[in-house]
C-alpha atoms as a PDB file:
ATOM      1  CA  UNK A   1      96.533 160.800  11.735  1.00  0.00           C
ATOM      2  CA  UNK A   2      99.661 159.953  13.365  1.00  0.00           C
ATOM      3  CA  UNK A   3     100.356 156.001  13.872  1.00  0.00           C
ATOM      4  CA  UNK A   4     100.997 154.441  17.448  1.00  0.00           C
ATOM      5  CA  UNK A   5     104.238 154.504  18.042  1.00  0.00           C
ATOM      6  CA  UNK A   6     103.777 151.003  19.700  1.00  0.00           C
ATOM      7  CA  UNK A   7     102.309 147.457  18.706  1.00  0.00           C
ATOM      8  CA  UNK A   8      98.741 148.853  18.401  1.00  0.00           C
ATOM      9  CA  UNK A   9      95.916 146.776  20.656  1.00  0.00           C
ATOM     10  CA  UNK A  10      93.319 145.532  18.996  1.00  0.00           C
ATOM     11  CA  UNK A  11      93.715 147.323  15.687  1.00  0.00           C
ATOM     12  CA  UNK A  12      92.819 151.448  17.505  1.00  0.00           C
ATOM     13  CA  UNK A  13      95.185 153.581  16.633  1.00  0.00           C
ATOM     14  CA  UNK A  14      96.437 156.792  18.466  1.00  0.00           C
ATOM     15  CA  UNK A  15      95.287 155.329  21.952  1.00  0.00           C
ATOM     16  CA  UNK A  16      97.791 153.294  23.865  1.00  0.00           C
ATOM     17  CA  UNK A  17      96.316 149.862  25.734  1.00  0.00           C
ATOM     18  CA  UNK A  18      95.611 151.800  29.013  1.00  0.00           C
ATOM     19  CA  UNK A  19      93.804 148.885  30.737  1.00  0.00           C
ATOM     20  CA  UNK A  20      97.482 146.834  30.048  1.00  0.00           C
ATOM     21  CA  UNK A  21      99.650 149.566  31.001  1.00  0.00           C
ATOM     22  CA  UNK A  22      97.781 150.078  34.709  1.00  0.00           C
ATOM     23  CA  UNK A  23      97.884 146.119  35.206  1.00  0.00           C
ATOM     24  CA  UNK A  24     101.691 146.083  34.565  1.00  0.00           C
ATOM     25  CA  UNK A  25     102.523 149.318  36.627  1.00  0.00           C
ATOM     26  CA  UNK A  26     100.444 147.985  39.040  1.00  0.00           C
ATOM     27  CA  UNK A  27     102.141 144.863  39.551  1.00  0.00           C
ATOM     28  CA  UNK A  28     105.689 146.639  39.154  1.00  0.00           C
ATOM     29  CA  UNK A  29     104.756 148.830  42.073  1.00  0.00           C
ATOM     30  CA  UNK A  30     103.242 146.538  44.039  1.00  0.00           C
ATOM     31  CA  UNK A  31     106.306 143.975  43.946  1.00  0.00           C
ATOM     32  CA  UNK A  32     109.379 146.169  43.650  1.00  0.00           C
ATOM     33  CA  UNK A  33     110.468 149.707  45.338  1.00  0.00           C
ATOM     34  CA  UNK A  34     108.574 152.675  44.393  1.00  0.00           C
ATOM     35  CA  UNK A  35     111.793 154.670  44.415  1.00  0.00           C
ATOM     36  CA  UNK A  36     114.139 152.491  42.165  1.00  0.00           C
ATOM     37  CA  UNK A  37     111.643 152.033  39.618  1.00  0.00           C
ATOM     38  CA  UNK A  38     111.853 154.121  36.489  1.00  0.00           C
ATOM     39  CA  UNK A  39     109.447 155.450  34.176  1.00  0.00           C
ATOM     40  CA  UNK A  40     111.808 153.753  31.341  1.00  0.00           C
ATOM     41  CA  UNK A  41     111.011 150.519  32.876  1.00  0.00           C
ATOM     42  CA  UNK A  42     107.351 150.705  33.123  1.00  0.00           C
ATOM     43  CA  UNK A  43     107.720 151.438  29.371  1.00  0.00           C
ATOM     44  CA  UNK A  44     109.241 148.813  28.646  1.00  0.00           C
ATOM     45  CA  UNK A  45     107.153 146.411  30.113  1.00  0.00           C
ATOM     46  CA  UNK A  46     104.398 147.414  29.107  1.00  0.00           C
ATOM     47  CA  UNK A  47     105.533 147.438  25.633  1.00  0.00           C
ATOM     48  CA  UNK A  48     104.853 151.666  25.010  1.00  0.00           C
ATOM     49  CA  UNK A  49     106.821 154.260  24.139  1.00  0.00           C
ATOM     50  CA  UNK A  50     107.360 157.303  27.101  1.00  0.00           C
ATOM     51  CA  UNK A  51     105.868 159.886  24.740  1.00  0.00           C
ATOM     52  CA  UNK A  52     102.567 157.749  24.352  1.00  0.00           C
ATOM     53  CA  UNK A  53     102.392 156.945  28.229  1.00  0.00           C
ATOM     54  CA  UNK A  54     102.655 160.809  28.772  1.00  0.00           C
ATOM     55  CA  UNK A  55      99.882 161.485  26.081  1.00  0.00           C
ATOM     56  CA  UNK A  56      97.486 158.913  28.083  1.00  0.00           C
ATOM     57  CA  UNK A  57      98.327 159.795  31.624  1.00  0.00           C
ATOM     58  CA  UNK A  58     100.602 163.357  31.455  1.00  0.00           C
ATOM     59  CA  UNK A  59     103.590 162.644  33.381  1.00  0.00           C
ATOM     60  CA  UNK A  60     104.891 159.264  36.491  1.00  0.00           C
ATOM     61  CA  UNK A  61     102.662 160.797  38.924  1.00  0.00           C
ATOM     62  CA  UNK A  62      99.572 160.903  36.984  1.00  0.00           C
ATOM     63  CA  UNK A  63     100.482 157.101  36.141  1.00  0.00           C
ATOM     64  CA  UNK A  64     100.583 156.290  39.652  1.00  0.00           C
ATOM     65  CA  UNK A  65      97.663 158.264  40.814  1.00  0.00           C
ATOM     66  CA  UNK A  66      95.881 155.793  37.955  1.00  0.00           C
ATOM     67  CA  UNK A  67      97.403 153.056  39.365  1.00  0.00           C
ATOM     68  CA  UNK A  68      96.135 153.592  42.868  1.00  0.00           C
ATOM     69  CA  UNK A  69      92.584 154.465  41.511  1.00  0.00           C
ATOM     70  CA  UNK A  70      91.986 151.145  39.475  1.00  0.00           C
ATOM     71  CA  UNK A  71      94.072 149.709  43.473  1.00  0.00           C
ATOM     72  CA  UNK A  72      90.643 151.540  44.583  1.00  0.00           C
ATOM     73  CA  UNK A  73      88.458 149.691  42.539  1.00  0.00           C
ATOM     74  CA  UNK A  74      89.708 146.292  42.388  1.00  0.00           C
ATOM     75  CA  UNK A  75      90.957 145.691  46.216  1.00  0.00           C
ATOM     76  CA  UNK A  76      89.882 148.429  48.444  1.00  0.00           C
ATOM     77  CA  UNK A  77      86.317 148.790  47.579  1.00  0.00           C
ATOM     78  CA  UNK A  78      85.367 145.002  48.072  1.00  0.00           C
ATOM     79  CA  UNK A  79      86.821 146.109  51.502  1.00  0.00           C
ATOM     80  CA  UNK A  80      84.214 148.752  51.892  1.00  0.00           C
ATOM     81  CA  UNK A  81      81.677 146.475  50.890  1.00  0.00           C
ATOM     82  CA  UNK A  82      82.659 144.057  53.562  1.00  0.00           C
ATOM     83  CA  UNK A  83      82.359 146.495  56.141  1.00  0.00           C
ATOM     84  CA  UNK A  84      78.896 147.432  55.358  1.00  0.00           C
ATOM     85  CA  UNK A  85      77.403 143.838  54.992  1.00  0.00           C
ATOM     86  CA  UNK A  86      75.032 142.883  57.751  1.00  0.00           C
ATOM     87  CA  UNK A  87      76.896 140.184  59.073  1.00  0.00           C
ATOM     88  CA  UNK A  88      78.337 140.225  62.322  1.00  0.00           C
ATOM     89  CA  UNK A  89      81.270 142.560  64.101  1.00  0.00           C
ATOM     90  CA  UNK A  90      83.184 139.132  64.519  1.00  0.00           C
ATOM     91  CA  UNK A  91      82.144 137.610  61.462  1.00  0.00           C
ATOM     92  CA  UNK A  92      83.517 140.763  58.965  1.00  0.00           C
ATOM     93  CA  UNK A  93      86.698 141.582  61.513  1.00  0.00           C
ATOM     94  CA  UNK A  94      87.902 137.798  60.822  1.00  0.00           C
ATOM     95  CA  UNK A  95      86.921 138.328  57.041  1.00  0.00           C
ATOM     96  CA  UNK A  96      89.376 141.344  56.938  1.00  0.00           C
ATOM     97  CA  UNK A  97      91.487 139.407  58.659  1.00  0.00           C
ATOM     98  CA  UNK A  98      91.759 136.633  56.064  1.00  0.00           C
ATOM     99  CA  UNK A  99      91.576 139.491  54.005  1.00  0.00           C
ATOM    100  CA  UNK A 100      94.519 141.536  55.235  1.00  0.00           C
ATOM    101  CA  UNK A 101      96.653 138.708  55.194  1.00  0.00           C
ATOM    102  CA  UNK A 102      95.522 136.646  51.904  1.00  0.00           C
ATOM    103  CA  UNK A 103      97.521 136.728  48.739  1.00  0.00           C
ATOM    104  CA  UNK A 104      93.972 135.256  46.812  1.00  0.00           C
ATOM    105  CA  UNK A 105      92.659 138.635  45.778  1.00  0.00           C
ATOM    106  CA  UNK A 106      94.067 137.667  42.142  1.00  0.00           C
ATOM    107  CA  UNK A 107      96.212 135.710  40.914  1.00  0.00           C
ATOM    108  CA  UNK A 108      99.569 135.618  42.015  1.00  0.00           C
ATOM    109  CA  UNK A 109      98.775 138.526  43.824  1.00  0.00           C
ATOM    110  CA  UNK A 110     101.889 140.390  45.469  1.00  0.00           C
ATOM    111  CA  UNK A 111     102.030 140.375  49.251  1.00  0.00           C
ATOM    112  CA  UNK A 112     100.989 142.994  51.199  1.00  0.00           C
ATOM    113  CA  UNK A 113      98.626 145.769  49.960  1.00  0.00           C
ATOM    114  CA  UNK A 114      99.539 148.134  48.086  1.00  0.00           C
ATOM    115  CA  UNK A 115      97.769 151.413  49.344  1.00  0.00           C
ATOM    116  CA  UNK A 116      99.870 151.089  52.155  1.00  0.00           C
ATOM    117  CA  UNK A 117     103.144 150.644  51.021  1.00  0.00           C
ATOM    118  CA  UNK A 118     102.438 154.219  48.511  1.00  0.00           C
ATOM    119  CA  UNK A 119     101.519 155.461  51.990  1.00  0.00           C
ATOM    120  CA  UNK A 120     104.367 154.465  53.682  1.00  0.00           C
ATOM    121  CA  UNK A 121     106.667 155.877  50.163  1.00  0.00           C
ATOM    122  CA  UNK A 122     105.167 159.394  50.455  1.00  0.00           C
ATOM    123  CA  UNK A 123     108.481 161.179  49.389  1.00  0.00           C
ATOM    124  CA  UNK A 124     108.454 159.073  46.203  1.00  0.00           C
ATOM    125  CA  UNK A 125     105.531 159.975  45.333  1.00  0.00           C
ATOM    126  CA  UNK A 126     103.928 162.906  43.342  1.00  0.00           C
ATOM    127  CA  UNK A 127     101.273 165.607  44.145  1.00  0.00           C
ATOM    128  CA  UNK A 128      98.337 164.433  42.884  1.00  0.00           C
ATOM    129  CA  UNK A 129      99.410 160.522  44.082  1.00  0.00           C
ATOM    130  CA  UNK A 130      99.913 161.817  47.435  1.00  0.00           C
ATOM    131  CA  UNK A 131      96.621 163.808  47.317  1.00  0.00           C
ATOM    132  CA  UNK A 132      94.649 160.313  46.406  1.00  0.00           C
ATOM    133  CA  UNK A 133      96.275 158.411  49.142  1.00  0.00           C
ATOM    134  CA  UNK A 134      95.381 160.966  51.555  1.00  0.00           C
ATOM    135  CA  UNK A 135      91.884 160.934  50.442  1.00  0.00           C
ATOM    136  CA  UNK A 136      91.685 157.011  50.411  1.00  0.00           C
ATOM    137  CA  UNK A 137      93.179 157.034  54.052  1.00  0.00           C
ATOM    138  CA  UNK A 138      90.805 159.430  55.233  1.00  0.00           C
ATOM    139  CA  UNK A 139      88.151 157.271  53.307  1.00  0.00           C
ATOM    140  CA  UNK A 140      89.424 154.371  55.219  1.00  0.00           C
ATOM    141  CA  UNK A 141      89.205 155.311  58.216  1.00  0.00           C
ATOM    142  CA  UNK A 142      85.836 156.940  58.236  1.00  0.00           C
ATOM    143  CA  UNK A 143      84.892 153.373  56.948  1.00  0.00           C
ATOM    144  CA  UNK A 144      86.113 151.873  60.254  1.00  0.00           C
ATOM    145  CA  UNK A 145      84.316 154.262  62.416  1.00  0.00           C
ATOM    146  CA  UNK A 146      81.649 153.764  60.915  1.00  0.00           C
ATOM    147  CA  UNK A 147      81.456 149.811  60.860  1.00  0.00           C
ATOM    148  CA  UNK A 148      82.541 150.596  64.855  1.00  0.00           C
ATOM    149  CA  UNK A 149      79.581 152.597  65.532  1.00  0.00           C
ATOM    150  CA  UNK A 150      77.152 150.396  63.874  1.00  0.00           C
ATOM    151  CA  UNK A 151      78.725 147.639  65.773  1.00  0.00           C
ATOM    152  CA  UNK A 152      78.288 149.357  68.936  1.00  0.00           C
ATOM    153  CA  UNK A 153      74.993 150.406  69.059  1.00  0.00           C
ATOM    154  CA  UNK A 154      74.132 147.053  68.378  1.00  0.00           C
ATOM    155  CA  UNK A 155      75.883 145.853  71.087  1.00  0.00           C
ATOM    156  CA  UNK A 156      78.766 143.876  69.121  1.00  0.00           C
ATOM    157  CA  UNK A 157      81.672 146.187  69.682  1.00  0.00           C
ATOM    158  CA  UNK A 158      82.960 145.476  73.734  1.00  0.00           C
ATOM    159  CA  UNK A 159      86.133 147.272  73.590  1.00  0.00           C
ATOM    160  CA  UNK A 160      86.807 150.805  75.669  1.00  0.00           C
ATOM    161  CA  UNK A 161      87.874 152.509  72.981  1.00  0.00           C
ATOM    162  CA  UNK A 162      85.769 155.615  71.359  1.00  0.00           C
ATOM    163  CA  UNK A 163      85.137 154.504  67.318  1.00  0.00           C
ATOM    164  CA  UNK A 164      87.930 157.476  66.468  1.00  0.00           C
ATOM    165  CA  UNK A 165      90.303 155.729  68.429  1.00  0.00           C
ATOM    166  CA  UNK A 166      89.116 152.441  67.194  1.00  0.00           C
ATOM    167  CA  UNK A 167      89.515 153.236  63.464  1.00  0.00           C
ATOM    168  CA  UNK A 168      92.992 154.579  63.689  1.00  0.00           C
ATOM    169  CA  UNK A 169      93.919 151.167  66.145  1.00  0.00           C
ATOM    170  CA  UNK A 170      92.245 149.057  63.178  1.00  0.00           C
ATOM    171  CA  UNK A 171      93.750 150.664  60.069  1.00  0.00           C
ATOM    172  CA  UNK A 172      97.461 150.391  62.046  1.00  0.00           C
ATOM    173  CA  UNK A 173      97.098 146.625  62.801  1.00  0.00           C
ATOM    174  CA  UNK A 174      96.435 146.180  59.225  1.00  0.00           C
ATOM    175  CA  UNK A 175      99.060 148.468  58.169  1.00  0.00           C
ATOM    176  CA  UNK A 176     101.379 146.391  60.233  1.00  0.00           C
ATOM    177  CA  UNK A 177     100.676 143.392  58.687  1.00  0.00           C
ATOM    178  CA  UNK A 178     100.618 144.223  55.426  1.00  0.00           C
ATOM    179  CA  UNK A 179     104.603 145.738  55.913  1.00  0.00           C
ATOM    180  CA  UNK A 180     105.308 142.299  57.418  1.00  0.00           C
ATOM    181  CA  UNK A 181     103.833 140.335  54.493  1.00  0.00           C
ATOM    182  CA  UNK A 182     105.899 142.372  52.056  1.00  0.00           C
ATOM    183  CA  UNK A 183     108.967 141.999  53.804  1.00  0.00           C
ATOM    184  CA  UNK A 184     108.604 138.279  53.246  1.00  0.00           C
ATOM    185  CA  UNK A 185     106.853 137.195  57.012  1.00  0.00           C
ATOM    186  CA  UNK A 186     105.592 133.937  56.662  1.00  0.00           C
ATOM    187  CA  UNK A 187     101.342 134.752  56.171  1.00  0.00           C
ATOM    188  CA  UNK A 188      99.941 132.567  58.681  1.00  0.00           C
ATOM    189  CA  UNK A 189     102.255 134.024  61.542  1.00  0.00           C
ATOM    190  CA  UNK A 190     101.181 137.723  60.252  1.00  0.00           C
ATOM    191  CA  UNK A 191      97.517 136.293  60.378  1.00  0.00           C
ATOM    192  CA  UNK A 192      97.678 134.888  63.967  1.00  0.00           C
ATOM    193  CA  UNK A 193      99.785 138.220  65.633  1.00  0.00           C
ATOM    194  CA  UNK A 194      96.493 140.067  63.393  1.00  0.00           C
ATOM    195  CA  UNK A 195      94.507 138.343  64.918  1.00  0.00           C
ATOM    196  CA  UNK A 196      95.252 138.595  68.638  1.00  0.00           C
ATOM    197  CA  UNK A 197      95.720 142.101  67.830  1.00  0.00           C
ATOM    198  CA  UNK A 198      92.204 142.211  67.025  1.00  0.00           C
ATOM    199  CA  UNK A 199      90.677 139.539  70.027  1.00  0.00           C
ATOM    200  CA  UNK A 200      90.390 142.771  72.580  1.00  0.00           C
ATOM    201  CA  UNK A 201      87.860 144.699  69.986  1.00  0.00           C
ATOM    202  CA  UNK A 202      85.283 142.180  70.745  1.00  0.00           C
END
């Protein structure tokens, strides 16, 4: 049985620290450029060799497309949940507001969100990466129209807008903001233009 080929976690051998890996590319792509960060330096963060990372996750794009998955699970999907909770149209769009434009998710979260900013770095990315953002942007969305329709047929939703037109209008207000926050835009400016953005939905 071959050895790790880096400081083995928590005595296993052959299997690289995935869970450690993810959190540090993560973070890496979250704060910096997609497209000037190497493979080499995700390596060497994360304290692994390239041919182990390659073994665990075949090649940078499966990496990211791992990345954006455990994204999924951590940030988006409390999202989802949001949307679905019985509480009010106004009550859950100023929670996605606060949301949208809070840096609390964990700590010393990076600004911004990081689904969108692999969306909006499409030629850096790889097949299957681009594949899963399409999928969670489709997911996304149907989420909104959803959480519009529900909203509407109970009488919540006031705006003139068909729940289509409403869910793309929603995800691009957010998208917006998130760019700004990453950019550097001072959060409680981003959260006030978000808001106001949002007053006309109901």
């Amino acid at each position: 049985m071959s050895s790790n080929p880096t400081k083995p976690s928590r005595g296993r051998p052959k299997t690289l620290n995935r869970d450690r890996v993810l959190d540090v590319a993560m973070e890496a792509y979250w704060k910096e450029d997609i497209g000037n960060l190497s493979l080499n330096e995700i390596c060497r963060r994360s304290g692994v060799s390239k041919p182990g990372l390659y073994r665990e996750f075949s090649n940078e794009d499966g990496l990211m497309k791992a990345v954006l998955i455990r994204y999924q699970e951590q940030v988006l999907n409390p999202v989802q949940q949001m949307l679905n909770s019985k509480t009010s149209f106004r009550e859950t769009l100023d929670s996605l507001v606060s949301f949208a434009t809070s840096a609390s998710c964990h700590h010393e979260t990076p600004m911004g969100c990081l689904f969108i900013k692999m969306r909006e770095s499409r030629a850096h990315l790889g097949e299957a990466t681009r594949a899963q953002v399409d999928f969670l942007e489709e997911q996304g969305l149907a989420a909104f129209r959803k959480w519009v329709e529900r909203s509407k047929a109970k009488g919540e939703f006031s705006a003139d807008m068909s729940p289509e037109f409403a869910a793309t209008y929603i995800d691009a207000q957010i998208s917006y903001a998130s760019s700004q926050l990453t950019r550097g835009e001072d959060p409680e400016i981003v959260k006030k233009i978000l808001s106001v953005a949002f007053s006309m939905l109901g």
